[in-house]
C-alpha atoms as a PDB file:
ATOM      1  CA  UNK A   1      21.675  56.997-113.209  1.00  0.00           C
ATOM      2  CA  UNK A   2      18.688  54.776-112.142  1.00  0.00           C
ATOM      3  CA  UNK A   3      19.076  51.042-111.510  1.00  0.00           C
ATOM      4  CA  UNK A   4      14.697  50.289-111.573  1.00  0.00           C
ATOM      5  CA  UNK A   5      12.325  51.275-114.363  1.00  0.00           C
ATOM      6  CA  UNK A   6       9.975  52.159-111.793  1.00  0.00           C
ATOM      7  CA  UNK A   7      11.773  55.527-110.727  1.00  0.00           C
ATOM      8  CA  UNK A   8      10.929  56.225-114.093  1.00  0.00           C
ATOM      9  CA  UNK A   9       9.151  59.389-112.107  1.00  0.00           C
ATOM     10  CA  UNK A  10      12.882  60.420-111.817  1.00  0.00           C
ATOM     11  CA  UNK A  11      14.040  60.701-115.412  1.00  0.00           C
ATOM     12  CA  UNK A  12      13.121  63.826-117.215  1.00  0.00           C
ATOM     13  CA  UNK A  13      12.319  64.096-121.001  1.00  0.00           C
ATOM     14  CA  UNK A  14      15.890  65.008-122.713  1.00  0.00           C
ATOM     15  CA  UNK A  15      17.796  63.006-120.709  1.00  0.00           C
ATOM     16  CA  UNK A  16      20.843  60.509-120.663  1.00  0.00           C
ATOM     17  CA  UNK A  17      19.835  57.179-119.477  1.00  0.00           C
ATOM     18  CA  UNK A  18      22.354  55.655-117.388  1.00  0.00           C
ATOM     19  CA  UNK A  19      21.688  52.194-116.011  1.00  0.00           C
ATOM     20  CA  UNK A  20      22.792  48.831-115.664  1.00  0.00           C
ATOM     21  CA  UNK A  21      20.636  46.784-118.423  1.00  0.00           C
ATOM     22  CA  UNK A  22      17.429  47.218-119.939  1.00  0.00           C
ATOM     23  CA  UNK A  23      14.625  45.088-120.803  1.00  0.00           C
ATOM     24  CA  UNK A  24      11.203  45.951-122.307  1.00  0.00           C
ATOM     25  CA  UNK A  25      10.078  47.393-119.145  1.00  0.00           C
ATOM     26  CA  UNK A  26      12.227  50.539-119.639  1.00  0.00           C
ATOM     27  CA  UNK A  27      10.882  51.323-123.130  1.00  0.00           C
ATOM     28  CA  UNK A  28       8.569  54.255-121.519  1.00  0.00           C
ATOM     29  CA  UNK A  29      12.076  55.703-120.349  1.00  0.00           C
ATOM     30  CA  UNK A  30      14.108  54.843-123.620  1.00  0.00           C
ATOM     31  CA  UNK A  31      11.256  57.025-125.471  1.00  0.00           C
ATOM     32  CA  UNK A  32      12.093  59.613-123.885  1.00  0.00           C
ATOM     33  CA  UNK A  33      16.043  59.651-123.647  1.00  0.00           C
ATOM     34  CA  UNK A  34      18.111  61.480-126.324  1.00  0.00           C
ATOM     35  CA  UNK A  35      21.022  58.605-125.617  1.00  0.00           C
ATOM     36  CA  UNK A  36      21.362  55.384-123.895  1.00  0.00           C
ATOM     37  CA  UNK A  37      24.078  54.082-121.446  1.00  0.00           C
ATOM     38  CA  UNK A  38      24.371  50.892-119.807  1.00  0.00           C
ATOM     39  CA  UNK A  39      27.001  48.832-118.222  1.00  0.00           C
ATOM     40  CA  UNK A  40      26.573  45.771-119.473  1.00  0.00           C
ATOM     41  CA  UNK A  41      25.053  44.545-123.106  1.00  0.00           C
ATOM     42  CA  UNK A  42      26.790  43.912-126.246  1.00  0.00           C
ATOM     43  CA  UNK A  43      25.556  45.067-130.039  1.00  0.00           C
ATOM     44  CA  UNK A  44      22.474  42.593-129.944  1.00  0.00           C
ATOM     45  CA  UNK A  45      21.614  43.551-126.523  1.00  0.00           C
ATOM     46  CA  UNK A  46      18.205  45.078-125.509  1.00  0.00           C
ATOM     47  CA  UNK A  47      19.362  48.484-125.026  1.00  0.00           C
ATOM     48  CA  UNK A  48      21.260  48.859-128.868  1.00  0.00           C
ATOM     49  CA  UNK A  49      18.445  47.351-131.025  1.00  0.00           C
ATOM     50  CA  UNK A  50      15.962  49.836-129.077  1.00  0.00           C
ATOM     51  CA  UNK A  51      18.483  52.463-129.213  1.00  0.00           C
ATOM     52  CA  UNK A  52      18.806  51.418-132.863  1.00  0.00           C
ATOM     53  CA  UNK A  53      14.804  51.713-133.375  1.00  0.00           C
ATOM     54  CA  UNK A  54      14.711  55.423-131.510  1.00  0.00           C
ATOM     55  CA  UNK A  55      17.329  56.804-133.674  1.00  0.00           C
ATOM     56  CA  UNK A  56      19.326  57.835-130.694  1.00  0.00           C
ATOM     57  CA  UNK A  57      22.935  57.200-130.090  1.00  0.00           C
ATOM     58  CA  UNK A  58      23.919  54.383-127.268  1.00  0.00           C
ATOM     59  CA  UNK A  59      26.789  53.325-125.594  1.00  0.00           C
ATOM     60  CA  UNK A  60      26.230  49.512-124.017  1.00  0.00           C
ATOM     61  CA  UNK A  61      29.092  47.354-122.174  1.00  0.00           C
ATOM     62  CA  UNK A  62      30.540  50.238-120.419  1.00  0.00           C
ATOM     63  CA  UNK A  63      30.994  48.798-117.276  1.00  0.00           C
ATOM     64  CA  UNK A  64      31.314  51.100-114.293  1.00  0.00           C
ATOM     65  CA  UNK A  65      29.320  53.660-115.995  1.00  0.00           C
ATOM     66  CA  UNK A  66      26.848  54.608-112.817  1.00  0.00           C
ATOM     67  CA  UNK A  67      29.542  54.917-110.840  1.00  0.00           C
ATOM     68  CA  UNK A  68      31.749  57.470-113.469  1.00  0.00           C
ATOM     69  CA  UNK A  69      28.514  59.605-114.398  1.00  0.00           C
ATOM     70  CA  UNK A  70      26.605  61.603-111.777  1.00  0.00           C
ATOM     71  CA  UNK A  71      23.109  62.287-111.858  1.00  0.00           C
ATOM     72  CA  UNK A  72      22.686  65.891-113.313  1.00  0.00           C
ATOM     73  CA  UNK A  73      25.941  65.524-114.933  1.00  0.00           C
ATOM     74  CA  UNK A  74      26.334  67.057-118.942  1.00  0.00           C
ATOM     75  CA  UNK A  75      27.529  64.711-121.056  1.00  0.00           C
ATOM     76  CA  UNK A  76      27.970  64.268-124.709  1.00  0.00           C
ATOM     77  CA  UNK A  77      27.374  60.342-125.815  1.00  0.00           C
ATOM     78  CA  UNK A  78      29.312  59.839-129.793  1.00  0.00           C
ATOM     79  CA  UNK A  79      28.591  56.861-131.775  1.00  0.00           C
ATOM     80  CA  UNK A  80      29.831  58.407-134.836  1.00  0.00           C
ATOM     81  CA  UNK A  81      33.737  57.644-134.394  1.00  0.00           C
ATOM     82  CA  UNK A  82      34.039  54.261-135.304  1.00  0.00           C
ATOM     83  CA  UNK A  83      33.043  50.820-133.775  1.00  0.00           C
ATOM     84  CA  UNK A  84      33.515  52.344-130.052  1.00  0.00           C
ATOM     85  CA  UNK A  85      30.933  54.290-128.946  1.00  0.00           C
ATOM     86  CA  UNK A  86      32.214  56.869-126.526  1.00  0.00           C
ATOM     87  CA  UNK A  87      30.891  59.555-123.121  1.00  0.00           C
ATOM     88  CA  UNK A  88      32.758  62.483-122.734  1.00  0.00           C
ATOM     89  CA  UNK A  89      32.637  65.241-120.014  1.00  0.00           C
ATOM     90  CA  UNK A  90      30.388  68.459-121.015  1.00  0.00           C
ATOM     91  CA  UNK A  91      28.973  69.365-123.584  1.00  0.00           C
ATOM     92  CA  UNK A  92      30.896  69.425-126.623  1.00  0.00           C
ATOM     93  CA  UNK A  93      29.962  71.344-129.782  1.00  0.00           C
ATOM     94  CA  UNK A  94      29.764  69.405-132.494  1.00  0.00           C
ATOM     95  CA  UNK A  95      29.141  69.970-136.868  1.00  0.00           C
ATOM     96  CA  UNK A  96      26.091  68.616-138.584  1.00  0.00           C
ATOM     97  CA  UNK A  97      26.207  67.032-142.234  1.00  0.00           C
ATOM     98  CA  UNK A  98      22.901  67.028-143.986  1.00  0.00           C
ATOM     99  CA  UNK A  99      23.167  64.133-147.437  1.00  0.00           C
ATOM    100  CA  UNK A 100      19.964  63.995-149.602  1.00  0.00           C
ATOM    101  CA  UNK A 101      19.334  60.705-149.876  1.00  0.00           C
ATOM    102  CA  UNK A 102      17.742  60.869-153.598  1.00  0.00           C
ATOM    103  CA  UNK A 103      21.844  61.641-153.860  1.00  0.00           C
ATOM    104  CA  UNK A 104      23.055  58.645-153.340  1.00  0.00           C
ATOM    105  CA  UNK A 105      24.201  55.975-155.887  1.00  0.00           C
ATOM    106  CA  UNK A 106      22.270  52.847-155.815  1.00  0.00           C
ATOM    107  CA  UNK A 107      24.356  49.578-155.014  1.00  0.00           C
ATOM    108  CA  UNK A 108      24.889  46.596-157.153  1.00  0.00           C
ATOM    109  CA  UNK A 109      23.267  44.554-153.335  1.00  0.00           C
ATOM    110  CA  UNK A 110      19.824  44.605-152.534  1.00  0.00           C
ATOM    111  CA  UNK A 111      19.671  46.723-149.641  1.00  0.00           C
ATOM    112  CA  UNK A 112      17.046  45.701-147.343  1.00  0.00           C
ATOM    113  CA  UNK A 113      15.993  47.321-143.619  1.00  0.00           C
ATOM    114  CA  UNK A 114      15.822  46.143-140.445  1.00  0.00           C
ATOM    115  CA  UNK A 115      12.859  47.963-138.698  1.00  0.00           C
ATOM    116  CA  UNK A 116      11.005  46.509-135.726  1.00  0.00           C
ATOM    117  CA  UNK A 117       9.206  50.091-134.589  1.00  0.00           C
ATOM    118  CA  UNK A 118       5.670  50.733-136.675  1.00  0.00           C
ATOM    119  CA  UNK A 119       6.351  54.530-135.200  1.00  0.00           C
ATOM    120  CA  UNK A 120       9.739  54.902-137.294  1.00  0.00           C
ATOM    121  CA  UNK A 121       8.624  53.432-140.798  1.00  0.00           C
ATOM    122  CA  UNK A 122       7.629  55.813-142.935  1.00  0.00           C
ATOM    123  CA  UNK A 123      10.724  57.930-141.734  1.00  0.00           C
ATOM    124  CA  UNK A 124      12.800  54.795-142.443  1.00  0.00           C
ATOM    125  CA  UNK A 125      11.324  54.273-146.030  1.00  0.00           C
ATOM    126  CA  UNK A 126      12.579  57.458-147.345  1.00  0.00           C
ATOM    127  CA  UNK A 127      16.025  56.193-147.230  1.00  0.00           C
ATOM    128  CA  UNK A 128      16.661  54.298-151.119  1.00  0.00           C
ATOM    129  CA  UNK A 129      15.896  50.621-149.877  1.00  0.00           C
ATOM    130  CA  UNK A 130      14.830  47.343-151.266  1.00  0.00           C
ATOM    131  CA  UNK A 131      12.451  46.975-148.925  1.00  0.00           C
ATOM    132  CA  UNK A 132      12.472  45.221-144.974  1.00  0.00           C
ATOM    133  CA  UNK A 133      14.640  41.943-144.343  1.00  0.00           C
ATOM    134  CA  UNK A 134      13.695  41.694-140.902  1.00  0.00           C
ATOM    135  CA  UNK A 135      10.539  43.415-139.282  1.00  0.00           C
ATOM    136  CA  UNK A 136      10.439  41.768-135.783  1.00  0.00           C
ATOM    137  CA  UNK A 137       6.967  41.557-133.992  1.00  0.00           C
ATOM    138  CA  UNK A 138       8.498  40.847-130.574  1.00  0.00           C
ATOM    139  CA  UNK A 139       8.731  44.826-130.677  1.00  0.00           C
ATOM    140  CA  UNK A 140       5.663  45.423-131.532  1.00  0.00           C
ATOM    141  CA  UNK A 141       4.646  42.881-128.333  1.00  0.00           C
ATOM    142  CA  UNK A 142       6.589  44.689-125.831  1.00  0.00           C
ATOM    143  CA  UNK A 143       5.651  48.453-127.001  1.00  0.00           C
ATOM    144  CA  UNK A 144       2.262  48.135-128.637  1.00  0.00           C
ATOM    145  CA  UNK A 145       0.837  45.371-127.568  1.00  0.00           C
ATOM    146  CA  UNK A 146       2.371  44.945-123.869  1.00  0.00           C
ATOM    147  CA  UNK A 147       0.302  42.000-122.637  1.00  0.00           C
ATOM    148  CA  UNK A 148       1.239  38.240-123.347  1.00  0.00           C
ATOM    149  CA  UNK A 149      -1.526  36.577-125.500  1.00  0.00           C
ATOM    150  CA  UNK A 150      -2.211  33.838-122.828  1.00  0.00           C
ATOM    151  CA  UNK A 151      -2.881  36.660-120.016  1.00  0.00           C
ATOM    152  CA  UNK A 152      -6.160  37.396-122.962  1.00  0.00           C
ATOM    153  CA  UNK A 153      -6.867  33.966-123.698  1.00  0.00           C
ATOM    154  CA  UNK A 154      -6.457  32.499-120.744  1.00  0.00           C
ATOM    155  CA  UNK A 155      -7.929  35.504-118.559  1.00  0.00           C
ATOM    156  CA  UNK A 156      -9.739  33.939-115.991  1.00  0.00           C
ATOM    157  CA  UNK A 157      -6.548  32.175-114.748  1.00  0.00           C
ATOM    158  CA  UNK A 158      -4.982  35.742-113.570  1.00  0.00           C
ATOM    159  CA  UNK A 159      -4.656  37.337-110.149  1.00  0.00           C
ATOM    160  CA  UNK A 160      -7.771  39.324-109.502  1.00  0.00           C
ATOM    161  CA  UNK A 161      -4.417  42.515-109.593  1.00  0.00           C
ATOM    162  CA  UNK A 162      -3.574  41.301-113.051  1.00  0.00           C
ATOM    163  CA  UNK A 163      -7.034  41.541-114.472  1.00  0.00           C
ATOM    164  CA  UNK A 164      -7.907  44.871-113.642  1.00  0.00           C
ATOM    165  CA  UNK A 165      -4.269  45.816-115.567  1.00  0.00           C
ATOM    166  CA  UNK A 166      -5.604  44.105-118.147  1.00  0.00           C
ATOM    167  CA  UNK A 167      -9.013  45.333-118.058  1.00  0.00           C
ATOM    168  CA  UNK A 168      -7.332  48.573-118.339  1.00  0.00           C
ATOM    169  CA  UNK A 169      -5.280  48.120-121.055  1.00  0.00           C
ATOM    170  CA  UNK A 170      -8.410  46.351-123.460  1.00  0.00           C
ATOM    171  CA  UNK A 171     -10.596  48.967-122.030  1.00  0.00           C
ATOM    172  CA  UNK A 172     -13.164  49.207-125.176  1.00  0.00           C
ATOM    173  CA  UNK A 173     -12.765  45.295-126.413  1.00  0.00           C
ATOM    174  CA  UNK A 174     -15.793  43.045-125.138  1.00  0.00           C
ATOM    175  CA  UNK A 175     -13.497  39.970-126.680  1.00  0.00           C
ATOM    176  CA  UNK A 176     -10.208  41.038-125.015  1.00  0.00           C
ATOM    177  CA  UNK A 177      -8.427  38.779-127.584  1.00  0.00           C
ATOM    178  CA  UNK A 178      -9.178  41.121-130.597  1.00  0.00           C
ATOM    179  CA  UNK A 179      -6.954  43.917-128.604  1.00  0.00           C
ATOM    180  CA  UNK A 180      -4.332  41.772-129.465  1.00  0.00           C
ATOM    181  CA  UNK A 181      -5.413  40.635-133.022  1.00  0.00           C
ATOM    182  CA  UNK A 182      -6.106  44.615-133.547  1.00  0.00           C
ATOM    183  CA  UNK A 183      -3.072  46.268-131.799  1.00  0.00           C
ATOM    184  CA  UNK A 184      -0.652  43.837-133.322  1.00  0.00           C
ATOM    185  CA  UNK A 185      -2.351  44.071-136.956  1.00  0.00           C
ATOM    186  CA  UNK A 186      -1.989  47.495-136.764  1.00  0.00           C
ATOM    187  CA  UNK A 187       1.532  47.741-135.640  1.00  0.00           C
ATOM    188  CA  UNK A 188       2.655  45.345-138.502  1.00  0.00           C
ATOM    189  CA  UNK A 189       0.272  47.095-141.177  1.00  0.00           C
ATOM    190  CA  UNK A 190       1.829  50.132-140.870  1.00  0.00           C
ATOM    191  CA  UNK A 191       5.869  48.491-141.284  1.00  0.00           C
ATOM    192  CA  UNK A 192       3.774  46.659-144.849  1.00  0.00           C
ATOM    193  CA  UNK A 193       2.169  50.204-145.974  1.00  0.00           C
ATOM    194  CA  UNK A 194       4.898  52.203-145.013  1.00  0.00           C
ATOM    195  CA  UNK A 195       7.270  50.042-147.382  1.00  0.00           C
ATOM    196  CA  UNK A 196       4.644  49.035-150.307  1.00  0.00           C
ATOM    197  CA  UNK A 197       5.064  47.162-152.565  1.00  0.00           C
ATOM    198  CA  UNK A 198       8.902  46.552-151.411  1.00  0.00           C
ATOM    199  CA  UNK A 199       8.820  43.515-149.824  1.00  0.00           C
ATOM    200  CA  UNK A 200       8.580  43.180-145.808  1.00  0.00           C
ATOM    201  CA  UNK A 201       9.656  39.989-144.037  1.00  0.00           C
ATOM    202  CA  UNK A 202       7.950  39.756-140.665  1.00  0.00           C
ATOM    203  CA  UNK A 203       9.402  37.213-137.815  1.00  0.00           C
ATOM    204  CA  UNK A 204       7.232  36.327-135.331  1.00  0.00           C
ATOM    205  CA  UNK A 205       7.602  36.964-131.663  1.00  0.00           C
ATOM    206  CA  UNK A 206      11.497  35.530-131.004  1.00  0.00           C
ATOM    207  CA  UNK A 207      11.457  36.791-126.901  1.00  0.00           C
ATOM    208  CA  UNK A 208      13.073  34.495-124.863  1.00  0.00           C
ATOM    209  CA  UNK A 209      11.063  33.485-122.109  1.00  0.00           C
ATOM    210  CA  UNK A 210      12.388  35.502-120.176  1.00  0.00           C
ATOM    211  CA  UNK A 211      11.412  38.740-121.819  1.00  0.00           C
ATOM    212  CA  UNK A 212       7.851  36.866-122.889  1.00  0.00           C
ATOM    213  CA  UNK A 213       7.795  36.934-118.768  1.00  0.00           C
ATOM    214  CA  UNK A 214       7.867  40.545-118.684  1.00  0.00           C
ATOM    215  CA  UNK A 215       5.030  41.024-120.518  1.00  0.00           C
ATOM    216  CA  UNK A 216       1.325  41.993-118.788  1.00  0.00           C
ATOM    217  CA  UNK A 217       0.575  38.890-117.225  1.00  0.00           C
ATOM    218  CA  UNK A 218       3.276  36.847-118.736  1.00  0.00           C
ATOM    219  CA  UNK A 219       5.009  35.512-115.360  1.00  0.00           C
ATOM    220  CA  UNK A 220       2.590  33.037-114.803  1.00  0.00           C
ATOM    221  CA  UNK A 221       3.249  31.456-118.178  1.00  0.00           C
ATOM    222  CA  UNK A 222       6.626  31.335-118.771  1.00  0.00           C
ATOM    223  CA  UNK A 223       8.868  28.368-116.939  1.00  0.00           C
ATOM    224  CA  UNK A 224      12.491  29.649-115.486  1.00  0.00           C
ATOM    225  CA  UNK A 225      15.178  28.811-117.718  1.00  0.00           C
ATOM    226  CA  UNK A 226      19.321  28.702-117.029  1.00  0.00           C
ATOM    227  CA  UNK A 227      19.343  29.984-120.072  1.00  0.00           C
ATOM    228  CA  UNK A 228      16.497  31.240-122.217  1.00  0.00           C
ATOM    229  CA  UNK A 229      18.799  31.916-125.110  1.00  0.00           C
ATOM    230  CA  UNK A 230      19.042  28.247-125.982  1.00  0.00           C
ATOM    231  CA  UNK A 231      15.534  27.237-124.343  1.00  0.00           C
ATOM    232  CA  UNK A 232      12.231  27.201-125.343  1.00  0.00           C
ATOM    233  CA  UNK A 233      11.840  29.996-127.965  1.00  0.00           C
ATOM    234  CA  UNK A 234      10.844  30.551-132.337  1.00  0.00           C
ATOM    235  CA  UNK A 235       9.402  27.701-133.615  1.00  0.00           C
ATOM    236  CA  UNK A 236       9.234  25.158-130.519  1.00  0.00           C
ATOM    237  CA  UNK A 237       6.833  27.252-128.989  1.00  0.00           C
ATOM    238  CA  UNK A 238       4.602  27.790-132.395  1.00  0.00           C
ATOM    239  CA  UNK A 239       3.157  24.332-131.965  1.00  0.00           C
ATOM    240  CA  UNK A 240       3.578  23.386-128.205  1.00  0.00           C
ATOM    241  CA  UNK A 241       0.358  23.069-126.225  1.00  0.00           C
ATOM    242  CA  UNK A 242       1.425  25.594-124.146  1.00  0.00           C
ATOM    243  CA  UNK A 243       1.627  28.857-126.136  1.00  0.00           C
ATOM    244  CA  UNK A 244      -0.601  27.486-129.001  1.00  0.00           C
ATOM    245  CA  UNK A 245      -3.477  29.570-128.648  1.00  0.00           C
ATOM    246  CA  UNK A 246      -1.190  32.652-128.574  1.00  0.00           C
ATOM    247  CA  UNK A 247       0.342  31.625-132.105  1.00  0.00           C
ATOM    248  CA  UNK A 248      -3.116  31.665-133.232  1.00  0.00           C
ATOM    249  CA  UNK A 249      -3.271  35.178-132.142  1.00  0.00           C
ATOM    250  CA  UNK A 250      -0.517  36.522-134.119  1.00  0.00           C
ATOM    251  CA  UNK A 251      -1.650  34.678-137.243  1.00  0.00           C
ATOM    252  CA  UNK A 252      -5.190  35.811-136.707  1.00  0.00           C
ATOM    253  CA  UNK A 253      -3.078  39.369-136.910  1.00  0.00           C
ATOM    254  CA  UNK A 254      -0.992  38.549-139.800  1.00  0.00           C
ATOM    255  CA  UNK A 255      -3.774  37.644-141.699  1.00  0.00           C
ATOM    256  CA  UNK A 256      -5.728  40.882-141.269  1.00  0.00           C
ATOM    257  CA  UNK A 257      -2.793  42.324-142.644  1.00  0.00           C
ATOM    258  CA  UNK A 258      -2.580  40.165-145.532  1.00  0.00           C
ATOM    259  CA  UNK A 259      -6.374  40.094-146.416  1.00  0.00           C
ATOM    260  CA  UNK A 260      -8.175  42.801-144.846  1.00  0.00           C
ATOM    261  CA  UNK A 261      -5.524  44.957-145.587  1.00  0.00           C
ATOM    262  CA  UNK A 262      -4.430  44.267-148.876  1.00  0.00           C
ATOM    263  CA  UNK A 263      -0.833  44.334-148.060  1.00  0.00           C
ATOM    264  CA  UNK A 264       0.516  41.335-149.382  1.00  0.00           C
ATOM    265  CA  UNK A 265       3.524  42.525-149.607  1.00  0.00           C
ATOM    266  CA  UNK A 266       4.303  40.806-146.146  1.00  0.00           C
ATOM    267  CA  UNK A 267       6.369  37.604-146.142  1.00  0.00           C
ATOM    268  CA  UNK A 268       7.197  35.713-143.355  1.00  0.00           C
ATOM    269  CA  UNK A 269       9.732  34.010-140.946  1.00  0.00           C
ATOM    270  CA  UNK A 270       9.866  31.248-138.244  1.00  0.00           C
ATOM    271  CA  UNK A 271      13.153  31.805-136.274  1.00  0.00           C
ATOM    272  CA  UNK A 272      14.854  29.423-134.405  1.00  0.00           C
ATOM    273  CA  UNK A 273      13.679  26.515-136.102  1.00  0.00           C
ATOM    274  CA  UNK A 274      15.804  23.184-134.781  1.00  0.00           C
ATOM    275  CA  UNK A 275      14.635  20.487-137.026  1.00  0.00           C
ATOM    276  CA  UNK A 276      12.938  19.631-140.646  1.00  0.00           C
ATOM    277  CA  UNK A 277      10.294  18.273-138.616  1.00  0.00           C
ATOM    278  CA  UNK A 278       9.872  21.303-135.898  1.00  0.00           C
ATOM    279  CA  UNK A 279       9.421  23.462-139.339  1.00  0.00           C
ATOM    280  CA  UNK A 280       6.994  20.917-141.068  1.00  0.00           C
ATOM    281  CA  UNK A 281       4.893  21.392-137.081  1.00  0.00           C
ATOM    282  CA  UNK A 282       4.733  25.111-137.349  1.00  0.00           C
ATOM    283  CA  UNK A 283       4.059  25.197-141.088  1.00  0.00           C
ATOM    284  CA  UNK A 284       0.251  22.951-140.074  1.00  0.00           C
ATOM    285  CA  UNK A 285      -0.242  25.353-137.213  1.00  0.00           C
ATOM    286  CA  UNK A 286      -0.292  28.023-140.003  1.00  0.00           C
ATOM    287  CA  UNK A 287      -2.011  26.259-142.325  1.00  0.00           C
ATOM    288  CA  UNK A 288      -4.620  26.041-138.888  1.00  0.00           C
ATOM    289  CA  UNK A 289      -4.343  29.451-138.767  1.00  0.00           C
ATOM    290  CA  UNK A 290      -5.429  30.223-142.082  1.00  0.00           C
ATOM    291  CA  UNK A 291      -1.984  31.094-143.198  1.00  0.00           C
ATOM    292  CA  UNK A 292      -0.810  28.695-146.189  1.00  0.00           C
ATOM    293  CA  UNK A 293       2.373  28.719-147.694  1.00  0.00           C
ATOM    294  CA  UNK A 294       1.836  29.453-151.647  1.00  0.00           C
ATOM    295  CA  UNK A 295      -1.816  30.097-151.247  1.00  0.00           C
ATOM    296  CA  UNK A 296      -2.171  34.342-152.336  1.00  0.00           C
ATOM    297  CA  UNK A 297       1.679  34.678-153.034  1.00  0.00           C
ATOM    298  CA  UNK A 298       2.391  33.919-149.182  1.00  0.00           C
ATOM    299  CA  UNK A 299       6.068  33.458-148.662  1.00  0.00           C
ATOM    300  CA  UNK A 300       7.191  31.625-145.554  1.00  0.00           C
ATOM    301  CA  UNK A 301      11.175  31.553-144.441  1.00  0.00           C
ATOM    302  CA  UNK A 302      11.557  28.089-142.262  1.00  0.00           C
END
């Protein structure tokens, strides 16, 4: 069990984490776990979607968890029995059933993927698909990426401790802005080439502020709200003097995708969109950008 992603010195490849909650700052752990527990977290949480992403099994909302499993302790996680995920004692043998996937019978439904890690997507494509309903960049941000696009853009504004993180992580960039513009391009390139020419639908970044806190440099940027679910996230922020300039960033990115690339395959979405009027806002910021709905077969979900 470990309660701080900093005694990340502590887990050993192979392992089962056991914690509390997660955020994006245990992703270095998650990578490395074979299963996930945490006390608290429902199916949306941080911890499944990841989980989800990894291909591992994970058990979230089992409260009491640290307490019931020891450090050291074998234990055999099952999500495969239904809608409860379960941890039992030991480690329990268990039978293996192989399906070829060119097998299976195609459905009447589109069937489209949900895939938010660049590293899984070609693995993911092999399954018979209609292509990718939701490809969500905040996970490219927090694993990729890892630096909010104001800590780039508005570098000079840092802690003289944040900058040399930074300088660190855009070691080989003179403009430390195309990092971003690069590492995000290429995490959402490969999702588009990995699925070509199935449609993908890419969101942009939907972290709360909270978890756009977490980010390199991010802290400094992001106001403290009761609750960031309902606060200032999606489309309020596309347009809002305030994060702006990072918007700019990720469209700069999409459209090195879309016309450097070639793959215009991509589509995308603005989530959490309020109003007619927040939409119509976010829709000239794009059109700013050099991102115009219609214009080379661009489709934009509003």
């Amino acid at each position: 069990a470990i309660r701080d992603p900093h005694a990340m010195d502590q887990f050993k490849p192979g392992e089962v984490l056991v914690t509390e909650i997660t955020n994006p700052d245990w992703e270095p752990i998650m990578k490395q776990a074979v299963a996930i527990v945490t006390e608290r977290g429902g199916r949306t949480s941080h911890a499944a979607i990841v989980a989800r992403e990894l291909g591992i099994p994970a058990v979230v909302g089992a409260a009491g968890a640290m307490r019931a499993i020891a450090t050291g302790q074998r234990i055999t996680i099952s999500c495969a029995e239904g809608e409860i995920g379960r941890v039992y004692d030991g480690a329990l043998e268990f039978d293996t059933e192989e399906i070829d996937p060119a097998t299976l019978p195609r459905t009447h439904t589109q069937i489209m993927m949900n895939v938010g890690n660049p590293e899984q997507a070609f693995a993911l494509a092999q399954i018979p698909n209609d292509g990718v309903g939701l490809a969500r960049m905040e996970f490219i941000f927090a694993s990729w990426v890892r630096v909010h696009p104001l800590a780039l853009t508005r570098y000079n504004s840092l802690p003289i401790a944040v900058q040399r993180e930074v300088d660190q992580l855009t070691s080989g960039y003179a403009d430390k802005t195309d990092y971003f513009v690069d590492t995000l391009a290429r995490g959402v390139a490969t999702i588009a080439a990995a699925f070509w020419p199935k449609p993908v639908i890419l969101r942009f970044s939907d972290f709360k502020t909270n978890e756009y806190a977490h980010l390199l440099g991010g802290a400094q940027f992001e106001p403290l709200e009761e609750n960031p679910m309902l606060g200032w996230r999606g489309a309020s922020r596309y347009y809002h003097p305030n994060y702006k300039e990072g918007f700019l960033l990720e469209l700069a990115a999409v459209r090195r995708v879309r016309d450097v690339f070639g793959l215009k395959n991509l589509k995308l979405m603005v989530p959490f969109c309020r109003t007619v009027e927040e939409g119509r806002r976010v829709l000239e910021v794009m059109r700013e950008g050099g991102l115009e709905r219609g214009v080379e077969g661009l489709e934009v979900y509003v």
